[in-house]
N, C-alpha and C. Protein backbone atom coordinates (compact mmCIF):
# COMPACT_ATOMS: atom_id res chain seq x y z
N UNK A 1 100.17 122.63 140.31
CA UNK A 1 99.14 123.65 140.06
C UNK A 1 99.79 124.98 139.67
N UNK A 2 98.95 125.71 139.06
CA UNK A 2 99.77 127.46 138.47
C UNK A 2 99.42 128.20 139.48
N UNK A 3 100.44 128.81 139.87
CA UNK A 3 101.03 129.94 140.52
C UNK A 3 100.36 131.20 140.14
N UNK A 4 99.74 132.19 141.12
CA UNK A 4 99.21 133.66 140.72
C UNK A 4 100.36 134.24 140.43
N UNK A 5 99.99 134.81 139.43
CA UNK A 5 101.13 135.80 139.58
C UNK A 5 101.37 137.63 139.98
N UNK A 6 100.35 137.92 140.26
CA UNK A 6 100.17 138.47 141.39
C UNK A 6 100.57 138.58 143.04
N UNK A 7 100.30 137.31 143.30
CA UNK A 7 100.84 136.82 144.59
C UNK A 7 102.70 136.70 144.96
N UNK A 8 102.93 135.74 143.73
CA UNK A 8 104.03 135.36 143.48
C UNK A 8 105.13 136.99 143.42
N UNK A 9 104.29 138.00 142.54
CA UNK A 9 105.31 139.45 142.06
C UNK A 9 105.93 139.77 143.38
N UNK A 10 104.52 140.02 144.07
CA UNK A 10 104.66 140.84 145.31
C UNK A 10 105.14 140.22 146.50
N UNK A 11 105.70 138.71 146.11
CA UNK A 11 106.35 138.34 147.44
C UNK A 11 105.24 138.23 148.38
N UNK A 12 103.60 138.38 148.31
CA UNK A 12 102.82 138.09 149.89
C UNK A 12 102.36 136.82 149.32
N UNK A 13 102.10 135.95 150.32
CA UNK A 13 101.60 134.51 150.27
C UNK A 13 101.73 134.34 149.11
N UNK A 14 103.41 133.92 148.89
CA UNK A 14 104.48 133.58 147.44
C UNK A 14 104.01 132.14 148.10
N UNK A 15 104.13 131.36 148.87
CA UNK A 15 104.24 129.85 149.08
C UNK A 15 102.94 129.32 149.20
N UNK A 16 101.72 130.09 149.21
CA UNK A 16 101.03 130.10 148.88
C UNK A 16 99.88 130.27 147.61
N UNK A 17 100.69 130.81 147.07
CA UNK A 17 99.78 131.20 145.56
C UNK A 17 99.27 129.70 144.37
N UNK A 18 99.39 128.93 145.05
CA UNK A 18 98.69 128.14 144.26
C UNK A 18 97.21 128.19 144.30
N UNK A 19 96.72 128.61 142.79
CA UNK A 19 95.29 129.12 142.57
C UNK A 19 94.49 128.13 143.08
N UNK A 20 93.75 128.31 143.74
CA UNK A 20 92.53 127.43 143.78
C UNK A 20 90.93 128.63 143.85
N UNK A 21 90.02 127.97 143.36
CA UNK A 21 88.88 128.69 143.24
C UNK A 21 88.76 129.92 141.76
N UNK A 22 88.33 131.04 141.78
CA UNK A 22 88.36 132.01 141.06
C UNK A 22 89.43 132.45 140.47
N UNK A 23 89.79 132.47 139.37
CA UNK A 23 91.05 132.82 138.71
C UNK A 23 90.82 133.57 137.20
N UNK A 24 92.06 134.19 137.04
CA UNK A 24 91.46 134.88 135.52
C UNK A 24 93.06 134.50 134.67
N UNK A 25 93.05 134.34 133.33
CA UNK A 25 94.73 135.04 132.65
C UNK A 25 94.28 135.84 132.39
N UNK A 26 95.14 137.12 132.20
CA UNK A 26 95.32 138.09 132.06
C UNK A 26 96.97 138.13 131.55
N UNK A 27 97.41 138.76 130.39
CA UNK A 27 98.68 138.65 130.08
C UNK A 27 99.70 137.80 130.24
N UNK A 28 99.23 136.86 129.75
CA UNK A 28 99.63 135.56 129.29
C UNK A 28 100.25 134.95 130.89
N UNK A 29 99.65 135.31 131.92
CA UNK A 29 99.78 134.67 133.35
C UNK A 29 98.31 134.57 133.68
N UNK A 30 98.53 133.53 134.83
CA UNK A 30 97.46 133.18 136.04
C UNK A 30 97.62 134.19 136.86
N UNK A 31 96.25 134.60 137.22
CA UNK A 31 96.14 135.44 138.50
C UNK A 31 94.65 134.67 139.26
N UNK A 32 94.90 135.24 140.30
CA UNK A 32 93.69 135.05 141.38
C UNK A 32 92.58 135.88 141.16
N UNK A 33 91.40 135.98 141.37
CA UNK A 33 90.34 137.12 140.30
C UNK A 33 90.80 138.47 141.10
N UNK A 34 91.41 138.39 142.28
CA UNK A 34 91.29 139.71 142.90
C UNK A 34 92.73 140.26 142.60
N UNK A 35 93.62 139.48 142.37
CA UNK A 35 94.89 140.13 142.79
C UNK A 35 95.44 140.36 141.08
N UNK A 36 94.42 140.55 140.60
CA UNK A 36 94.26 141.04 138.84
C UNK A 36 94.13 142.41 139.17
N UNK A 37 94.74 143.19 139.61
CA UNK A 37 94.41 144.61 139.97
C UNK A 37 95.29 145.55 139.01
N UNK A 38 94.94 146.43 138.88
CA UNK A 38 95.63 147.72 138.06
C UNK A 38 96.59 148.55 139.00
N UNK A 39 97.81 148.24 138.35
CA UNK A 39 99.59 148.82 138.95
C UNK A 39 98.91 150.25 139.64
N UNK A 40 98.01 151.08 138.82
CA UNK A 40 97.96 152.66 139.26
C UNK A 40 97.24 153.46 140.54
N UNK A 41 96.24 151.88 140.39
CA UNK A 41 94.58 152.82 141.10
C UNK A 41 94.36 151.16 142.32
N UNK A 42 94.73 150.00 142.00
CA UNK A 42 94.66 148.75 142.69
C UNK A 42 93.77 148.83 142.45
N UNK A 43 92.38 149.11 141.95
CA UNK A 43 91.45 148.18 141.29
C UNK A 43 91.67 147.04 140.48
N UNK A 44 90.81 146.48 141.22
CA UNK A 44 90.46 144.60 140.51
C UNK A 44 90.15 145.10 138.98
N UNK A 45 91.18 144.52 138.13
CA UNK A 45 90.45 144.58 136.61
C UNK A 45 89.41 143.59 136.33
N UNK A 46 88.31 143.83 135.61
CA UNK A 46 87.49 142.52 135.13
C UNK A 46 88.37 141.86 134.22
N UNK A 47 88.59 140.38 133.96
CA UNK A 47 88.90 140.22 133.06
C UNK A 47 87.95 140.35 131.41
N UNK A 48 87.08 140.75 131.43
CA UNK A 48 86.31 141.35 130.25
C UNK A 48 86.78 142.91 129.62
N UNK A 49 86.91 143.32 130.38
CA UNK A 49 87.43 144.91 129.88
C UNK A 49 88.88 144.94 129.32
N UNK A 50 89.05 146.47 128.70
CA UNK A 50 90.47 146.54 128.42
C UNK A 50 91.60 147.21 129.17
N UNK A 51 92.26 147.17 128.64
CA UNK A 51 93.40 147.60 129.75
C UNK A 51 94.49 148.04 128.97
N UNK A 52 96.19 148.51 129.76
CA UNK A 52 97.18 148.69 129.17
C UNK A 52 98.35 147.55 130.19
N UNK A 53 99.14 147.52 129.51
CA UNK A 53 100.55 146.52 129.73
C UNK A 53 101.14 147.52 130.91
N UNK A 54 101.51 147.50 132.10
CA UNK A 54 102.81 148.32 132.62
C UNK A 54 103.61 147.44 133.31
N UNK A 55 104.38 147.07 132.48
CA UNK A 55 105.68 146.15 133.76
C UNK A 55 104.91 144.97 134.15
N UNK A 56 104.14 144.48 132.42
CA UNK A 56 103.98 143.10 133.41
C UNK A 56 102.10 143.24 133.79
N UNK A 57 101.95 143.86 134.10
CA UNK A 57 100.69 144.46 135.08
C UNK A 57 99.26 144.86 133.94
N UNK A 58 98.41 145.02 134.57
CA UNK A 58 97.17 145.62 133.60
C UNK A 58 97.12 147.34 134.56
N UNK A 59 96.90 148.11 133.74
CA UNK A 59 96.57 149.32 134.22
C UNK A 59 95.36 149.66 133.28
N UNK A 60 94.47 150.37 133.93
CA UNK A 60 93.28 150.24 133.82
C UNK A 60 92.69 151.28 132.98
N UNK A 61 91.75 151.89 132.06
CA UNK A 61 91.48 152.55 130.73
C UNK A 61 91.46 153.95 131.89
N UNK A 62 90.44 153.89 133.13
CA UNK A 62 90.53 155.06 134.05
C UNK A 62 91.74 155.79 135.02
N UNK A 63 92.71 155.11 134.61
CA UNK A 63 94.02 155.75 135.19
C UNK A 63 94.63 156.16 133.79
N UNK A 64 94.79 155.44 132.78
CA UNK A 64 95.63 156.30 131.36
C UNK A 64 94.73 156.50 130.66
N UNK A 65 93.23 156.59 130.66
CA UNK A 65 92.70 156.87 129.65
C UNK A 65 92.41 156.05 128.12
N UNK A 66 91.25 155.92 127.93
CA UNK A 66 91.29 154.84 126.58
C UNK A 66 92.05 155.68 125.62
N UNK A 67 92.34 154.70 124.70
CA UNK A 67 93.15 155.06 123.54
C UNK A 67 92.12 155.87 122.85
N UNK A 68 92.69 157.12 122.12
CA UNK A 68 92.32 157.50 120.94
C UNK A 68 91.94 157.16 119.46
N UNK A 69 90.37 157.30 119.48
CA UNK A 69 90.52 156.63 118.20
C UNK A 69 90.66 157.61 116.91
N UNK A 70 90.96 157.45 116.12
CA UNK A 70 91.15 158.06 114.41
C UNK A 70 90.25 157.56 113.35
N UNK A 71 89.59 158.28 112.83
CA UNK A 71 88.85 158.24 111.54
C UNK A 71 89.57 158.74 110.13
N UNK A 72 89.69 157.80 109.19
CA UNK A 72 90.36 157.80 108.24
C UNK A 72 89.60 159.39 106.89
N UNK A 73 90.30 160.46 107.06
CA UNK A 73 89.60 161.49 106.26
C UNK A 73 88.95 160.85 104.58
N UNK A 74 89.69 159.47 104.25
CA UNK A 74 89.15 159.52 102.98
C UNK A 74 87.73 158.13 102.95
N UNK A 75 87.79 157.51 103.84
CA UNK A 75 86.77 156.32 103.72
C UNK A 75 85.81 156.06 104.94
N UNK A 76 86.87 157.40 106.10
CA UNK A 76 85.27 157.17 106.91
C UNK A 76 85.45 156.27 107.71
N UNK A 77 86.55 155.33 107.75
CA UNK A 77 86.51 154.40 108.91
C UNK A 77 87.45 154.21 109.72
N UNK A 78 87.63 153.53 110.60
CA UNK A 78 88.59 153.44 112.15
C UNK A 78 89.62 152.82 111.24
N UNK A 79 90.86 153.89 111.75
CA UNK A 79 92.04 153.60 111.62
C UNK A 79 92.96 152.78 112.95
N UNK A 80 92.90 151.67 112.76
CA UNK A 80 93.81 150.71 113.62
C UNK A 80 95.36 150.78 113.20
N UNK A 81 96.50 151.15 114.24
CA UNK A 81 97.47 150.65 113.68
C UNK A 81 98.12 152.26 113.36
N UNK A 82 98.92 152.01 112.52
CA UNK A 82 99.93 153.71 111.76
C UNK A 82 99.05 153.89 111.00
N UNK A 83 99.43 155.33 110.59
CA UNK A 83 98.54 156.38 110.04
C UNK A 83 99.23 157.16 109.00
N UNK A 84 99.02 158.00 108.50
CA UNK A 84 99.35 158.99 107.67
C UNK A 84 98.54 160.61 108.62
N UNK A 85 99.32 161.42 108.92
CA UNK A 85 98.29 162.78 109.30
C UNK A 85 98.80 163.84 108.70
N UNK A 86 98.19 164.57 108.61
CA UNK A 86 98.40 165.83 107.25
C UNK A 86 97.27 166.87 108.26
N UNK A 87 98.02 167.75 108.85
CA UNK A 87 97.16 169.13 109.42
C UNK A 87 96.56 168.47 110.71
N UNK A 88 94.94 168.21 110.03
CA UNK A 88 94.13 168.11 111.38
C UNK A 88 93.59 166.81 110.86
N UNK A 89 94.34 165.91 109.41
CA UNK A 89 93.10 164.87 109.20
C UNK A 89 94.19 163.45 109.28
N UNK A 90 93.48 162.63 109.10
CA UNK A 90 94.20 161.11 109.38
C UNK A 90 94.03 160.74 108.33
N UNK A 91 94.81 159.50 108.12
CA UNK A 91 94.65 158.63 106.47
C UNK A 91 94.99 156.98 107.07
N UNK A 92 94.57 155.96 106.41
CA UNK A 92 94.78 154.97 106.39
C UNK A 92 95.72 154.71 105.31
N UNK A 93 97.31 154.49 105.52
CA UNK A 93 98.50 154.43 104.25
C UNK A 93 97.45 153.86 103.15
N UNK A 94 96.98 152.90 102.98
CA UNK A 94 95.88 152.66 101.50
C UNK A 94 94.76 153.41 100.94
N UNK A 95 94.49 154.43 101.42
CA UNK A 95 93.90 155.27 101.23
C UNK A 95 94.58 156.45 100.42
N UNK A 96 95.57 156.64 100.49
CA UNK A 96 95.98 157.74 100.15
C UNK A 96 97.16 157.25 99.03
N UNK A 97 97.24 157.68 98.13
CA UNK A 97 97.88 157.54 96.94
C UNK A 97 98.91 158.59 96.14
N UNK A 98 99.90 158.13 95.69
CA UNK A 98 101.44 159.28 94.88
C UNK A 98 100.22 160.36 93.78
N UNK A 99 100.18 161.57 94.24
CA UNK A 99 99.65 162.11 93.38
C UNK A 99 100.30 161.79 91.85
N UNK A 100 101.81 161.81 91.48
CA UNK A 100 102.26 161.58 90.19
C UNK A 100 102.32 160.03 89.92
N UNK A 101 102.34 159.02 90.39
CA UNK A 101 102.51 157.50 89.88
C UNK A 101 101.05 157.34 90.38
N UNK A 102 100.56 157.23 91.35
CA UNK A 102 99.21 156.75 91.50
C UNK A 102 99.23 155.21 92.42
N UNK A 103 100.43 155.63 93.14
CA UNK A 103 100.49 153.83 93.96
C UNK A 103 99.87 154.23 95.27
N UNK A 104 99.76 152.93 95.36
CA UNK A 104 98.99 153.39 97.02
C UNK A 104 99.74 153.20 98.05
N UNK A 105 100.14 154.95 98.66
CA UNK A 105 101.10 154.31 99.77
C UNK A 105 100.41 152.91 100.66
N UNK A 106 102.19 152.32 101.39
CA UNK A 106 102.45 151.42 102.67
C UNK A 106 102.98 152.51 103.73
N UNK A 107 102.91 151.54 104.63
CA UNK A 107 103.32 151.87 106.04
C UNK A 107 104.72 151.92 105.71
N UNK A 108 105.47 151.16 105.06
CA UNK A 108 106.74 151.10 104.51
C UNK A 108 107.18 152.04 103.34
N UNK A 109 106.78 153.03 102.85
CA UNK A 109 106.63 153.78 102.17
C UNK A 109 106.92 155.04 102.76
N UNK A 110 106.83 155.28 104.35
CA UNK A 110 106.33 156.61 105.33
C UNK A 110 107.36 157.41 104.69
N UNK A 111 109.23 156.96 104.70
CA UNK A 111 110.11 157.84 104.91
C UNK A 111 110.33 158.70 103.35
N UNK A 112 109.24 158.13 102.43
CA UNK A 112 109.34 158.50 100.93
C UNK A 112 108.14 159.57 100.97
N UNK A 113 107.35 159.63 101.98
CA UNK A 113 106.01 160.17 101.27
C UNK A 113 106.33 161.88 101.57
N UNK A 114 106.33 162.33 100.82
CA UNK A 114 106.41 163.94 100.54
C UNK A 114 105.16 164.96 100.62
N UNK A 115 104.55 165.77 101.24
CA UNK A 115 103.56 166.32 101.19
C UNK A 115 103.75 167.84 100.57
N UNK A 116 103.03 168.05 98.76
CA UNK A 116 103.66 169.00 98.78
C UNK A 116 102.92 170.69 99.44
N UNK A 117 102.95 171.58 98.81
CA UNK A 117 102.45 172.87 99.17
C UNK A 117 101.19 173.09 99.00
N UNK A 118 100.48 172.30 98.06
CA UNK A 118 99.05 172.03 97.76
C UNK A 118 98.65 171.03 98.26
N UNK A 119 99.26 170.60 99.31
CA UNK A 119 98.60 169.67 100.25
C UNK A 119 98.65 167.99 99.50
N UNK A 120 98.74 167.93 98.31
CA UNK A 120 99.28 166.27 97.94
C UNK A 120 100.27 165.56 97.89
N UNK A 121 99.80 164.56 98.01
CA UNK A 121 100.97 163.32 98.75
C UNK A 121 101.90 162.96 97.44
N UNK A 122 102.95 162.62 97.40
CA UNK A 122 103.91 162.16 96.75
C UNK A 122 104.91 161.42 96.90
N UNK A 123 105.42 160.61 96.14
CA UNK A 123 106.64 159.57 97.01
C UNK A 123 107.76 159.17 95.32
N UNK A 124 107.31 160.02 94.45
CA UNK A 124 108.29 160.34 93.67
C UNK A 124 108.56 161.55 92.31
């Protein structure tokens, strides 16, 4: 049978942790539904909600805070992932384009992209 891993971290009823009853994965381990708790605050995480990684662990959106989200200044929509930021606005790298060639930056592109004094992007 799989092992909590919860139980198992912390060394309490290690010879015991074979799950039986209520259980969740959570980061690519078995846990027991309760001993799914958040490293910061020991609240039980649901396994439905989100969370962050610490050492293994879920820490919970109310101890670090949900992530920030970004709106892309040229299309208006959620930027997932790297960005482009210029002042106070965000870009999605495909969004934003070499004012003189006209390509559309990549994420792989970042260490080329030049912003000049009039505020447009360039990468040659």
């Amino acid at each position: 049978s799989a092992n909590c891993c919860g139980c198992a971290s912390s060394g309490i009823n290690a010879e015991y942790g074979g799950i039986v009853g209520k259980w969740v994965t959570g980061l690519d381990q078995v846990w027991h539904h309760g001993c799914f708790t958040c490293v910061s605050c020991s609240r039980v995480v649901s396994p439905t909600e989100s969370f962050y990684e610490k050492d293994g662990k879920p820490d919970c959106f109310d101890c670090r805070g949900a992530p920030k989200v970004f709106t892309c200044s040229v299309c208006n929509q959620q930027i997932s992932g790297t960005r482009l930021i210029h002042l106070d606005k965000n870009f999605h790298y495909g969004c934003k384009s070499c004012k003189t060639c006209n390509k559309a930056f990549t994420a792989d592109d970042h260490d080329k992209i030049k912003i000049t004094a009039a505020g447009d992007f360039v990468c040659c």
